[in-house]
PDB file of N, CA and C in Angstrom:
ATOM      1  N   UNK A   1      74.464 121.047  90.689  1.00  0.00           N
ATOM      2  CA  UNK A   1      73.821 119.755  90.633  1.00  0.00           C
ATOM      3  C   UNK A   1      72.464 119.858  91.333  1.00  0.00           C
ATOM      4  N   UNK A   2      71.774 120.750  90.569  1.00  0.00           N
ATOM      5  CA  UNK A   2      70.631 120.734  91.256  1.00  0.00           C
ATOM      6  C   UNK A   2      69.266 120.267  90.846  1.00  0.00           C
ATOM      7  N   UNK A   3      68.276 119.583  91.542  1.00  0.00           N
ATOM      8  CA  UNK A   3      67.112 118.916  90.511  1.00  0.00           C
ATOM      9  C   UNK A   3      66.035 119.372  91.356  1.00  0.00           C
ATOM     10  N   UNK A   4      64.534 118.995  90.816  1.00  0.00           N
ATOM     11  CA  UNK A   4      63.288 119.285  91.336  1.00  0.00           C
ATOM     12  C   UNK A   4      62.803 118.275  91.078  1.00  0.00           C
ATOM     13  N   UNK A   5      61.797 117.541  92.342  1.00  0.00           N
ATOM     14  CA  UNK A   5      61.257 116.424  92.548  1.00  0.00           C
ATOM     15  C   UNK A   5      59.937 116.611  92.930  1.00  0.00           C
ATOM     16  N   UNK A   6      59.055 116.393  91.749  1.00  0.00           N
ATOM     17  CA  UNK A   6      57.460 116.966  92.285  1.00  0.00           C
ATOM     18  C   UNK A   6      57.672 118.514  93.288  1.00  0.00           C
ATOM     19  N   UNK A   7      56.986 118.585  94.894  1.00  0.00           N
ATOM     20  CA  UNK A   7      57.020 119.558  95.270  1.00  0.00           C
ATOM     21  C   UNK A   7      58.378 119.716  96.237  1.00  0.00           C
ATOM     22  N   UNK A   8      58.816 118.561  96.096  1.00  0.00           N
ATOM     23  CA  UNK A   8      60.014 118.805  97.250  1.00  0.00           C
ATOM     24  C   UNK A   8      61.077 119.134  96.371  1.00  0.00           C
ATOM     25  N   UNK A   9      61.641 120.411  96.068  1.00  0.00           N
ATOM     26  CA  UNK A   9      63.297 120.936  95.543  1.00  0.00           C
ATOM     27  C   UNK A   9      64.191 120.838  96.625  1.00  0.00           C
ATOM     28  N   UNK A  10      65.171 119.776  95.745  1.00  0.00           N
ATOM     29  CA  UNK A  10      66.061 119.810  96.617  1.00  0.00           C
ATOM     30  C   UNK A  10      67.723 119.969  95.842  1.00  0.00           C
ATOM     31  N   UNK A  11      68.587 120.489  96.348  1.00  0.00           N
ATOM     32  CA  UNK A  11      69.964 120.877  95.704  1.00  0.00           C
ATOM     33  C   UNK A  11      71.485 120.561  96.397  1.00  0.00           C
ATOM     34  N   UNK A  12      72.297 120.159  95.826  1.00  0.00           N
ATOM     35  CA  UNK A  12      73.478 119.557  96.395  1.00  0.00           C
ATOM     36  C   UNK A  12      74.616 120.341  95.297  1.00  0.00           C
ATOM     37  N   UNK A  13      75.012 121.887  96.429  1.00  0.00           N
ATOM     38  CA  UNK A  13      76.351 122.572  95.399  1.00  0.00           C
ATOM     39  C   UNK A  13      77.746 122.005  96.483  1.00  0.00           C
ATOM     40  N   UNK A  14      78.411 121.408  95.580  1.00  0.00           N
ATOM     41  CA  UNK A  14      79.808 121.263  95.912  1.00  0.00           C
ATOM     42  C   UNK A  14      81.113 122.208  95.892  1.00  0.00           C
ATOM     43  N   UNK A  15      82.048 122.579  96.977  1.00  0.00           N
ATOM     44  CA  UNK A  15      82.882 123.450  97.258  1.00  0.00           C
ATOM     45  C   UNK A  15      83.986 122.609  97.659  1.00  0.00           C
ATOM     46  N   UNK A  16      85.507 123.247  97.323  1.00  0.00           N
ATOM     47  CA  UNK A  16      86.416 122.411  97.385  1.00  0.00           C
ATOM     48  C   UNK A  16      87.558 124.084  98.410  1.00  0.00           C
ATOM     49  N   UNK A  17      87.815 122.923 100.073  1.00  0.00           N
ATOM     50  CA  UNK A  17      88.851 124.060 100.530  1.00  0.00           C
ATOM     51  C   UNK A  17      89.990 123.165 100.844  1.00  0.00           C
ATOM     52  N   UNK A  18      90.871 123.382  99.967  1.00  0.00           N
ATOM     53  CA  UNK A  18      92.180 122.312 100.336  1.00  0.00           C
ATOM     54  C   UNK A  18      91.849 120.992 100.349  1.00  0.00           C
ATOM     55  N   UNK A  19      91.760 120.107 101.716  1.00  0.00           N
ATOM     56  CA  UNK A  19      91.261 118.404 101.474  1.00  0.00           C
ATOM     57  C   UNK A  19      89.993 118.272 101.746  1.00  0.00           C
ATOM     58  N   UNK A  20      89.371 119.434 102.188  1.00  0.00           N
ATOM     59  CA  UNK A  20      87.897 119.179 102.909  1.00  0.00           C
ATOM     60  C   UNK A  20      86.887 119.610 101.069  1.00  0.00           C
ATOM     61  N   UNK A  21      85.941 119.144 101.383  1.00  0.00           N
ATOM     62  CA  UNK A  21      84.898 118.923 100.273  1.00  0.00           C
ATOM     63  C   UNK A  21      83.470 119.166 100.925  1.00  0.00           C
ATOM     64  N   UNK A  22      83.353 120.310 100.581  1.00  0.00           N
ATOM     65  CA  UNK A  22      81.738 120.832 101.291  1.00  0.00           C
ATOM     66  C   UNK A  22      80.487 121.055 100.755  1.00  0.00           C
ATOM     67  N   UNK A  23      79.942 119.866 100.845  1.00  0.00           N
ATOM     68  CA  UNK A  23      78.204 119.337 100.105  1.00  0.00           C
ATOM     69  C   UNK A  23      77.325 120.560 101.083  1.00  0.00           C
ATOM     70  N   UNK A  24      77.219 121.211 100.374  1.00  0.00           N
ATOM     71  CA  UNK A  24      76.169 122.261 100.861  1.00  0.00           C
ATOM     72  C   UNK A  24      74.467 121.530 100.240  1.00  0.00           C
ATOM     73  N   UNK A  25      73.926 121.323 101.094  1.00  0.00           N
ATOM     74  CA  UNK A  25      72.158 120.550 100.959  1.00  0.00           C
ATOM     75  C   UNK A  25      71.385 121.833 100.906  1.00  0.00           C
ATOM     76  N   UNK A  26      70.368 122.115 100.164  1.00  0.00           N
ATOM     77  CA  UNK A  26      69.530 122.882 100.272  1.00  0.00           C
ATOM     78  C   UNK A  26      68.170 122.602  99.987  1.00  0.00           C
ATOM     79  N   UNK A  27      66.797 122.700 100.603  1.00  0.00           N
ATOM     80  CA  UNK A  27      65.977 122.091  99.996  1.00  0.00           C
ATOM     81  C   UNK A  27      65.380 120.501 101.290  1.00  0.00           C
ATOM     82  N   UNK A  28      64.998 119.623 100.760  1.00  0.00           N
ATOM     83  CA  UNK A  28      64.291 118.538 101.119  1.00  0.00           C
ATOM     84  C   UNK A  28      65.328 117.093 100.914  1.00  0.00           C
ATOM     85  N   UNK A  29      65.672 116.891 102.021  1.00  0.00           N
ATOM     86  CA  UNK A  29      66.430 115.335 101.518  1.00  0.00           C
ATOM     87  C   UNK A  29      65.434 114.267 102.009  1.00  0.00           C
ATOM     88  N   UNK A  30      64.919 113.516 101.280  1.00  0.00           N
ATOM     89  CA  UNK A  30      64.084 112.502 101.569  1.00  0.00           C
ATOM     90  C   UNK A  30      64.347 111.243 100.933  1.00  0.00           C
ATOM     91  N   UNK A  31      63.321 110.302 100.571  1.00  0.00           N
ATOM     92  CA  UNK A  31      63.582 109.180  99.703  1.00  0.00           C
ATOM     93  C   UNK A  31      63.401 109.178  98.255  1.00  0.00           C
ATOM     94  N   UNK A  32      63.137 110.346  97.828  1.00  0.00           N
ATOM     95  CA  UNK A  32      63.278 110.840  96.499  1.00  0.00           C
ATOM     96  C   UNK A  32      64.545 111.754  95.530  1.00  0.00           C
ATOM     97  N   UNK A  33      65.230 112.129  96.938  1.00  0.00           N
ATOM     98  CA  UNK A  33      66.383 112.747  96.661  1.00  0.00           C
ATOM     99  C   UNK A  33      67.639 112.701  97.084  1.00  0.00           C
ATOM    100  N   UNK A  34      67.633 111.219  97.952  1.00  0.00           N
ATOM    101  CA  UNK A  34      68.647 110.595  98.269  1.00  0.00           C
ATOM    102  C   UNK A  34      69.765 110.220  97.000  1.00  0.00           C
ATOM    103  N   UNK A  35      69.150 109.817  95.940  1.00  0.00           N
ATOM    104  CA  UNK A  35      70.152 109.502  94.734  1.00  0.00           C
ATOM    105  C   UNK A  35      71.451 111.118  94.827  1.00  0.00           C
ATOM    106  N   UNK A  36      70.608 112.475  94.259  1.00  0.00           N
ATOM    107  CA  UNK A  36      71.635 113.164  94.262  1.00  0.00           C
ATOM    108  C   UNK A  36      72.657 113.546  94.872  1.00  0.00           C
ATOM    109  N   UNK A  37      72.190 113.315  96.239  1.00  0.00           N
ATOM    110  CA  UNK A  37      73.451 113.543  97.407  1.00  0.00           C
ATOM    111  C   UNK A  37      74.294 112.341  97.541  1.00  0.00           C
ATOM    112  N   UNK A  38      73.787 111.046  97.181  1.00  0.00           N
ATOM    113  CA  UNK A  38      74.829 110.141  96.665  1.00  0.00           C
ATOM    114  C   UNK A  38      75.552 110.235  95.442  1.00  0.00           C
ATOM    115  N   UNK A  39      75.098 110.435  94.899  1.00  0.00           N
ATOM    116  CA  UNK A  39      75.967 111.180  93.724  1.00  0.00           C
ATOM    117  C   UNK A  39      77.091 112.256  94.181  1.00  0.00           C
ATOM    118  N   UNK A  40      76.829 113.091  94.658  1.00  0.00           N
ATOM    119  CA  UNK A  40      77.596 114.055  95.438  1.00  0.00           C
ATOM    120  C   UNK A  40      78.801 113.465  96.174  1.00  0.00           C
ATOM    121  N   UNK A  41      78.237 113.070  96.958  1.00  0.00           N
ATOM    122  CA  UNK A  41      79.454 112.073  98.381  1.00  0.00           C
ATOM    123  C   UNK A  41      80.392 111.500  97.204  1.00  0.00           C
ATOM    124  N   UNK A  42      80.141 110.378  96.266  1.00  0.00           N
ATOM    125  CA  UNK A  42      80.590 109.808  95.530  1.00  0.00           C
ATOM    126  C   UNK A  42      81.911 110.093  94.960  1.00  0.00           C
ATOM    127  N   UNK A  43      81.736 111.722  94.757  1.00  0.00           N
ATOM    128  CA  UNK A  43      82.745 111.828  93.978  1.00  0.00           C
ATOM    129  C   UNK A  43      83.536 112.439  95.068  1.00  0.00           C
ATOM    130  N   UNK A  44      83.131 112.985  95.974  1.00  0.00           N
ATOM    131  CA  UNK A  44      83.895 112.984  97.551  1.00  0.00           C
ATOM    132  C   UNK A  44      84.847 112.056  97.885  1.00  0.00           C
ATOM    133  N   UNK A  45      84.356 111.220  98.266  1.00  0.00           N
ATOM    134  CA  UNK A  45      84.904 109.660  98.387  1.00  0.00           C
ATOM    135  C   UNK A  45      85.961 108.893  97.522  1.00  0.00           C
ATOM    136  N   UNK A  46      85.420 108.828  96.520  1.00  0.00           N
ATOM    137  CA  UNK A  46      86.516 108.968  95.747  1.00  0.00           C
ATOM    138  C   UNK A  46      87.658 109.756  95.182  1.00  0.00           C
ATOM    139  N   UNK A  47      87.425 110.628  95.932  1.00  0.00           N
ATOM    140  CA  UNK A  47      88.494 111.727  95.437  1.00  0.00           C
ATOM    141  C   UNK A  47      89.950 111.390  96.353  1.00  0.00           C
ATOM    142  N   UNK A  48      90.476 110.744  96.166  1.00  0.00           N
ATOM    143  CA  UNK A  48      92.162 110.909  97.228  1.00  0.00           C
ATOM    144  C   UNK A  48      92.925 112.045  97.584  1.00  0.00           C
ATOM    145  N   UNK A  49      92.132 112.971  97.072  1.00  0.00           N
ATOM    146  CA  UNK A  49      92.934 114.520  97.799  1.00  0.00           C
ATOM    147  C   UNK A  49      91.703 115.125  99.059  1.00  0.00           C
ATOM    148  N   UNK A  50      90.882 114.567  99.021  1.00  0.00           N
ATOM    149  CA  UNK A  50      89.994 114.871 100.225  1.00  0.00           C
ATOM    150  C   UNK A  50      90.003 113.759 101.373  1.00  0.00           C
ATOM    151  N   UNK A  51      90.033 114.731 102.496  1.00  0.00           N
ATOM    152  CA  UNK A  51      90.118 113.888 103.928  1.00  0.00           C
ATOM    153  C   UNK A  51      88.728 114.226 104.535  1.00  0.00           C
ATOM    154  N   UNK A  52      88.452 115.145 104.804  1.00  0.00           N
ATOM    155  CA  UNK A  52      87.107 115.926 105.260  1.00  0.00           C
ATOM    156  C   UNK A  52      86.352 115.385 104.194  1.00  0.00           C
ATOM    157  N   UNK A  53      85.078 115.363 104.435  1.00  0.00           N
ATOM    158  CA  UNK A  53      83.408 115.512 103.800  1.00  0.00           C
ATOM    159  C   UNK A  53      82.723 116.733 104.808  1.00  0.00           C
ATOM    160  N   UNK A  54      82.233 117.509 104.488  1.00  0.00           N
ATOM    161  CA  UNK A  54      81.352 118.228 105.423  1.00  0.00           C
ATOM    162  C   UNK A  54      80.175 118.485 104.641  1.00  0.00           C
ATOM    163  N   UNK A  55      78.877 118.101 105.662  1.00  0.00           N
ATOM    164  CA  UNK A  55      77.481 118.561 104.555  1.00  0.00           C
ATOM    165  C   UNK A  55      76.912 119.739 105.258  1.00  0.00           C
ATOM    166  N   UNK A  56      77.099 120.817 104.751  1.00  0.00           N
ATOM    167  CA  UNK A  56      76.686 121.747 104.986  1.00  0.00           C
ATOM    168  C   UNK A  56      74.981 121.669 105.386  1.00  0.00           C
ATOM    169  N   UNK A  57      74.384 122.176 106.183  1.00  0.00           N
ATOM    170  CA  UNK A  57      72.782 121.878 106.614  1.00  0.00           C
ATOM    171  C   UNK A  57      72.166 123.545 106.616  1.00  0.00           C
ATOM    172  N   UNK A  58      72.646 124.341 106.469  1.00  0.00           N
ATOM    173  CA  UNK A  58      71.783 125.719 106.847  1.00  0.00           C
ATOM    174  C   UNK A  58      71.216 125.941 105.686  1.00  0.00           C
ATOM    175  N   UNK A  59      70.767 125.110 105.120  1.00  0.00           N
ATOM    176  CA  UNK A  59      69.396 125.571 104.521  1.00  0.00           C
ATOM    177  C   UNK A  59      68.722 124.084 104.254  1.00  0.00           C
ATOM    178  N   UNK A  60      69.004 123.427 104.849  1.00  0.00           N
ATOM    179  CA  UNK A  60      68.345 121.962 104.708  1.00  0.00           C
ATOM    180  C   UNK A  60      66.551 122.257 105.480  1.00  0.00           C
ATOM    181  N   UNK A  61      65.492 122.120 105.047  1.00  0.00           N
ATOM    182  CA  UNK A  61      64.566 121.925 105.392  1.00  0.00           C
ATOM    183  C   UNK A  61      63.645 121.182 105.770  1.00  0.00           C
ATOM    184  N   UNK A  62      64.139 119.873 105.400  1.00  0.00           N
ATOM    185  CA  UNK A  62      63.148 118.717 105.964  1.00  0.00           C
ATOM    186  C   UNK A  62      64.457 117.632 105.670  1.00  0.00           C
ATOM    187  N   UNK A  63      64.680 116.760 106.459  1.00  0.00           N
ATOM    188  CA  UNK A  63      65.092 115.619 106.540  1.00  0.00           C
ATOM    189  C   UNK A  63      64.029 114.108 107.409  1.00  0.00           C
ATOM    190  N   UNK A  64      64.039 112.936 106.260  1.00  0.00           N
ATOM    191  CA  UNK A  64      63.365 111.728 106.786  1.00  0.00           C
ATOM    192  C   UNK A  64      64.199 111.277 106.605  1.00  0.00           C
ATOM    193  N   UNK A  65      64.087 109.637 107.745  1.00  0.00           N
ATOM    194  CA  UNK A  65      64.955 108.684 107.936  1.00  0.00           C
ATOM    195  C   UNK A  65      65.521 107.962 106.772  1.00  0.00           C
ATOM    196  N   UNK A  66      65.223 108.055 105.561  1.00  0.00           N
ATOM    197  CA  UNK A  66      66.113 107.480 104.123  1.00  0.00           C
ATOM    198  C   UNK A  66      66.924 108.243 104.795  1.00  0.00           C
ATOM    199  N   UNK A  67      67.195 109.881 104.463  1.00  0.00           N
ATOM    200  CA  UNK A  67      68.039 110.763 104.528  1.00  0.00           C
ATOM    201  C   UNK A  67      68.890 110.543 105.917  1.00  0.00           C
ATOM    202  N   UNK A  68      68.699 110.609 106.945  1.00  0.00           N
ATOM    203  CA  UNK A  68      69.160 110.024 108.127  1.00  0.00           C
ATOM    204  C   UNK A  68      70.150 108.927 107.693  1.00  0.00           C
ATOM    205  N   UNK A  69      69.795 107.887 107.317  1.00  0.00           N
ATOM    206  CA  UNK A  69      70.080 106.273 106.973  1.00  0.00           C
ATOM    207  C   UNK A  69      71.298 106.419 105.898  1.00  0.00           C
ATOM    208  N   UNK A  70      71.033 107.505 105.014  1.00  0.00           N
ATOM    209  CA  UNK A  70      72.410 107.819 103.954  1.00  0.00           C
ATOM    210  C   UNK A  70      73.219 108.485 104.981  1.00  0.00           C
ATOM    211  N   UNK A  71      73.061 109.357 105.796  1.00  0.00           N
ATOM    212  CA  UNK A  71      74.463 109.888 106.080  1.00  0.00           C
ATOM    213  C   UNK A  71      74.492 108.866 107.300  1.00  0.00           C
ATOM    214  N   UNK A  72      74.480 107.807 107.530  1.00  0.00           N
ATOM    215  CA  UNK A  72      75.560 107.332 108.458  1.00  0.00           C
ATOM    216  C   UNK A  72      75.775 106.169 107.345  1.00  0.00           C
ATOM    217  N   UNK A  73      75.012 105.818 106.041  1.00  0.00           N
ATOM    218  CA  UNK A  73      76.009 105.172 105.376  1.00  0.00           C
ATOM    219  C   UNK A  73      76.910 105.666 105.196  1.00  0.00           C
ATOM    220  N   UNK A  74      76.886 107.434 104.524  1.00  0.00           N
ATOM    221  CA  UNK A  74      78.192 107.873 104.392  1.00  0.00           C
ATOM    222  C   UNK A  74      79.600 107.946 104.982  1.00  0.00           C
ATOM    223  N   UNK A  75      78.805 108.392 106.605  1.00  0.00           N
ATOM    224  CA  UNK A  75      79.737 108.479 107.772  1.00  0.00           C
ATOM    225  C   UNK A  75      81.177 106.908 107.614  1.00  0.00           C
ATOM    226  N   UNK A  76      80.437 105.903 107.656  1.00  0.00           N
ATOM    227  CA  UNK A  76      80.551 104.507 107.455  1.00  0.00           C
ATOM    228  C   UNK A  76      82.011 104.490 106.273  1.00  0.00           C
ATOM    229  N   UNK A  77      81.475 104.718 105.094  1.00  0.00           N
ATOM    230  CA  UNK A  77      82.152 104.669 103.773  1.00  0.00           C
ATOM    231  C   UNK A  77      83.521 105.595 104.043  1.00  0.00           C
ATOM    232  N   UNK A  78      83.164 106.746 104.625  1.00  0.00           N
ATOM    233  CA  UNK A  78      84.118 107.763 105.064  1.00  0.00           C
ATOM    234  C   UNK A  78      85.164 107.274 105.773  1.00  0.00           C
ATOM    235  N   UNK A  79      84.490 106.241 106.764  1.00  0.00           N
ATOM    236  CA  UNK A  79      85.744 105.698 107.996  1.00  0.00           C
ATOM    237  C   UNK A  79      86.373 104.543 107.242  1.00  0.00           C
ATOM    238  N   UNK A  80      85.850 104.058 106.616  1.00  0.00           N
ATOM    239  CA  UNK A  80      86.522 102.447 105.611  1.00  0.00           C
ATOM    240  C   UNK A  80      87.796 103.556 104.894  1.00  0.00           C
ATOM    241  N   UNK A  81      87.648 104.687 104.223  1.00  0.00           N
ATOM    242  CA  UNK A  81      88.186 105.037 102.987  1.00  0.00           C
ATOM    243  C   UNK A  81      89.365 106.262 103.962  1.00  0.00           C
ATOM    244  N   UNK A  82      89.097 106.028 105.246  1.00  0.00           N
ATOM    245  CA  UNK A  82      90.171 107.117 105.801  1.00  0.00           C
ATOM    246  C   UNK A  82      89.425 108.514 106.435  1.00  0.00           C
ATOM    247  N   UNK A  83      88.604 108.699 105.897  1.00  0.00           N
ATOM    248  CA  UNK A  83      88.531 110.200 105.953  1.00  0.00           C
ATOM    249  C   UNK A  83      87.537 110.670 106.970  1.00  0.00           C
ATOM    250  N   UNK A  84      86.433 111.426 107.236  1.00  0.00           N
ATOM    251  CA  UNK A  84      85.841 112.075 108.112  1.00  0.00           C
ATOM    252  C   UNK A  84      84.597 112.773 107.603  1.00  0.00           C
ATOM    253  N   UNK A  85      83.707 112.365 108.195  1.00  0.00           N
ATOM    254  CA  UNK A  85      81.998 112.877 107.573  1.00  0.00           C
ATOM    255  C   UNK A  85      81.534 113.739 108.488  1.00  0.00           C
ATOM    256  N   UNK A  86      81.929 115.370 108.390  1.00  0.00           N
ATOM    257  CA  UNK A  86      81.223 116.009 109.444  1.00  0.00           C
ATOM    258  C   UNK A  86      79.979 116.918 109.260  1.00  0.00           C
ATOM    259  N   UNK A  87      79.175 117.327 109.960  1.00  0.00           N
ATOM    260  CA  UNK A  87      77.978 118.327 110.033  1.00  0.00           C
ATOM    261  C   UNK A  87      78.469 119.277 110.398  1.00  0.00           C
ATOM    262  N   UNK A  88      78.038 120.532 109.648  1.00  0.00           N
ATOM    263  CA  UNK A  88      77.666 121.423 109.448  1.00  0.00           C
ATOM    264  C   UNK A  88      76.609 122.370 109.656  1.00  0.00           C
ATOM    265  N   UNK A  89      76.330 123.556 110.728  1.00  0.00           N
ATOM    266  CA  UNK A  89      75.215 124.612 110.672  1.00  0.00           C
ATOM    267  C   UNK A  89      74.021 123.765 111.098  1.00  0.00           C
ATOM    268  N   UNK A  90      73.855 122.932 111.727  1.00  0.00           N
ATOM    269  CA  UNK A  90      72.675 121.556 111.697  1.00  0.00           C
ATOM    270  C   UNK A  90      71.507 122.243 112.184  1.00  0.00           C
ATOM    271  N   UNK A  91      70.442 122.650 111.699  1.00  0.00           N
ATOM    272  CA  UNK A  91      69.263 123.100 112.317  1.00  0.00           C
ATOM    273  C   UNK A  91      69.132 122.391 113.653  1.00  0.00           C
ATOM    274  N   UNK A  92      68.368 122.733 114.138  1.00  0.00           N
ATOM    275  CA  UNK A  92      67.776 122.433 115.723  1.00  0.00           C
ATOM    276  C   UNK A  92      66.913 121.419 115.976  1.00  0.00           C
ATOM    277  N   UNK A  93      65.851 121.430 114.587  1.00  0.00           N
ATOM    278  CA  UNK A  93      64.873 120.190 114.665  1.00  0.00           C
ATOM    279  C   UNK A  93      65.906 118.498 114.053  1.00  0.00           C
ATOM    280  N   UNK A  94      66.686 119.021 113.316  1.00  0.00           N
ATOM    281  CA  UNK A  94      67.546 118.111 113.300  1.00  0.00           C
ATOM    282  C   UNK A  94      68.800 117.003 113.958  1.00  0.00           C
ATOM    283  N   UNK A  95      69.323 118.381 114.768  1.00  0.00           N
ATOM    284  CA  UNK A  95      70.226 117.886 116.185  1.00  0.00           C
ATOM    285  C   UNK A  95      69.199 117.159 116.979  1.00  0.00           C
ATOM    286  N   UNK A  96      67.768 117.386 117.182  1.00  0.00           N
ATOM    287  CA  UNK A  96      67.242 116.684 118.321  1.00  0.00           C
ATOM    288  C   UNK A  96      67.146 115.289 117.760  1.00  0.00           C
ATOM    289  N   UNK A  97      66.651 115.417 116.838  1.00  0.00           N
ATOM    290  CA  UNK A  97      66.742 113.699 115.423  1.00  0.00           C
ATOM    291  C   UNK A  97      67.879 112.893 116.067  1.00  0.00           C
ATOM    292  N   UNK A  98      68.951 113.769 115.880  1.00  0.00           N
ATOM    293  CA  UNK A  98      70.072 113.088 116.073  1.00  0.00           C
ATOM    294  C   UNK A  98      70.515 112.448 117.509  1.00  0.00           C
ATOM    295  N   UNK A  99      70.350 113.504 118.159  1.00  0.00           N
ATOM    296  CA  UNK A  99      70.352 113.228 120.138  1.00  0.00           C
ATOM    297  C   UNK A  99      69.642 112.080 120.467  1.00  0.00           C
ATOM    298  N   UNK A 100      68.104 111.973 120.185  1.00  0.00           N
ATOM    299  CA  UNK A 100      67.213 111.207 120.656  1.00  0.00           C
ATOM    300  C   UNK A 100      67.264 109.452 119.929  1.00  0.00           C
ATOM    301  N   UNK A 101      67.989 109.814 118.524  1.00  0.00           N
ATOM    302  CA  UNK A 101      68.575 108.226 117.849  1.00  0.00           C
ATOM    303  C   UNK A 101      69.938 108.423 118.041  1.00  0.00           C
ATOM    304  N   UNK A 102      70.390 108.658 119.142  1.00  0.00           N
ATOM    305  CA  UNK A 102      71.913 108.191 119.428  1.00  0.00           C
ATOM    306  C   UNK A 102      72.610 108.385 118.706  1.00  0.00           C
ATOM    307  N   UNK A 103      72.291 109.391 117.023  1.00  0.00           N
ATOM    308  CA  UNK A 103      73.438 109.575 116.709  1.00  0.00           C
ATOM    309  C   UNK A 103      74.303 110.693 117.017  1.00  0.00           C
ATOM    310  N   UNK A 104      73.885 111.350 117.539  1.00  0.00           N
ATOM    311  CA  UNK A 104      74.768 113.214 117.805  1.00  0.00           C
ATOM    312  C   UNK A 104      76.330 112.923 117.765  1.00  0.00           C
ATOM    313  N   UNK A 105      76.595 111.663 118.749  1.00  0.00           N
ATOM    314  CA  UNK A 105      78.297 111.063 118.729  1.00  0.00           C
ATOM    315  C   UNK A 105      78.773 110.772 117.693  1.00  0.00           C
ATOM    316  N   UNK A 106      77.806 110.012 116.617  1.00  0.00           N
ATOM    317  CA  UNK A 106      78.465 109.748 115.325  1.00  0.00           C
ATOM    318  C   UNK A 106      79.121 110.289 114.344  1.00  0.00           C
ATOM    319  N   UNK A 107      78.249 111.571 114.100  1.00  0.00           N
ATOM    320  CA  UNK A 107      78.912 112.842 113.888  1.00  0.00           C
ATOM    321  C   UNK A 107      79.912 114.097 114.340  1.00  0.00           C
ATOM    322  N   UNK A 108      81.044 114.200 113.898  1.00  0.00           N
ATOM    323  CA  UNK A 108      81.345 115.487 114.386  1.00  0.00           C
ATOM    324  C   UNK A 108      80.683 116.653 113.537  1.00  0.00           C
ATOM    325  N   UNK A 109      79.593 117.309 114.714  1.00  0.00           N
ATOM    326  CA  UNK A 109      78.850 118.751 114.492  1.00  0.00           C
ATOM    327  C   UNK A 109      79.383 119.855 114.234  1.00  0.00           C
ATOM    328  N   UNK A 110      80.156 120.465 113.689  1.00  0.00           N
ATOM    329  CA  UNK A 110      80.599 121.693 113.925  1.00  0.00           C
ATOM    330  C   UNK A 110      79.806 123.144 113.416  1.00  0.00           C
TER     331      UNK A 110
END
């Protein structure tokens, strides 16, 4: 499920281990490419054999606050529907994103 958006490419491959469901991001999540990774989660979420979500980040390259703003919608949707929205490999410029807007707790990092 992968698309190109002007100069920012960005890609969302899905992996299935038992109940967990692992959105591997690669590329640019911004406000142009927020649709595909909702698309992604989506069928996550809806899936009743998955408990886990994990978004894989080691190759995520730029994240803005749209992108921010979707995963704690996700996080959100995750806790209504049962299940668990965790991070993954999180770059460094990203964990600080997260530390400094209070979310680092919201997430479980692994």
């Amino acid at each position: 499920m992968c698309q190109s958006y002007g100069v920012a490419d960005f890609c969302v491959t899905s992996e299935r281990d038992a109940d967990t469901a692992v959105l591997a991001l690669e590329g640019e999540l911004d406000f142009a490419t927020l649709a595909q990774l909702r698309a992604a989660a989506d069928v996550a979420l809806d899936d009743r054999t998955v408990s886990v979500i994990v978004l894989d980040l080691r190759a995520l390259r730029f994240l803005d606050s749209s992108g921010l703003g979707l995963w704690v919608e996700l996080h959100d949707r995750a806790a209504r529907c049962g299940k668990s929205l965790q991070l993954r490999a999180v770059p460094a410029a990203t964990q600080r994103v997260l530390e400094l807007g209070g979310l680092a707790s919201l997430f479980h990092l692994v």
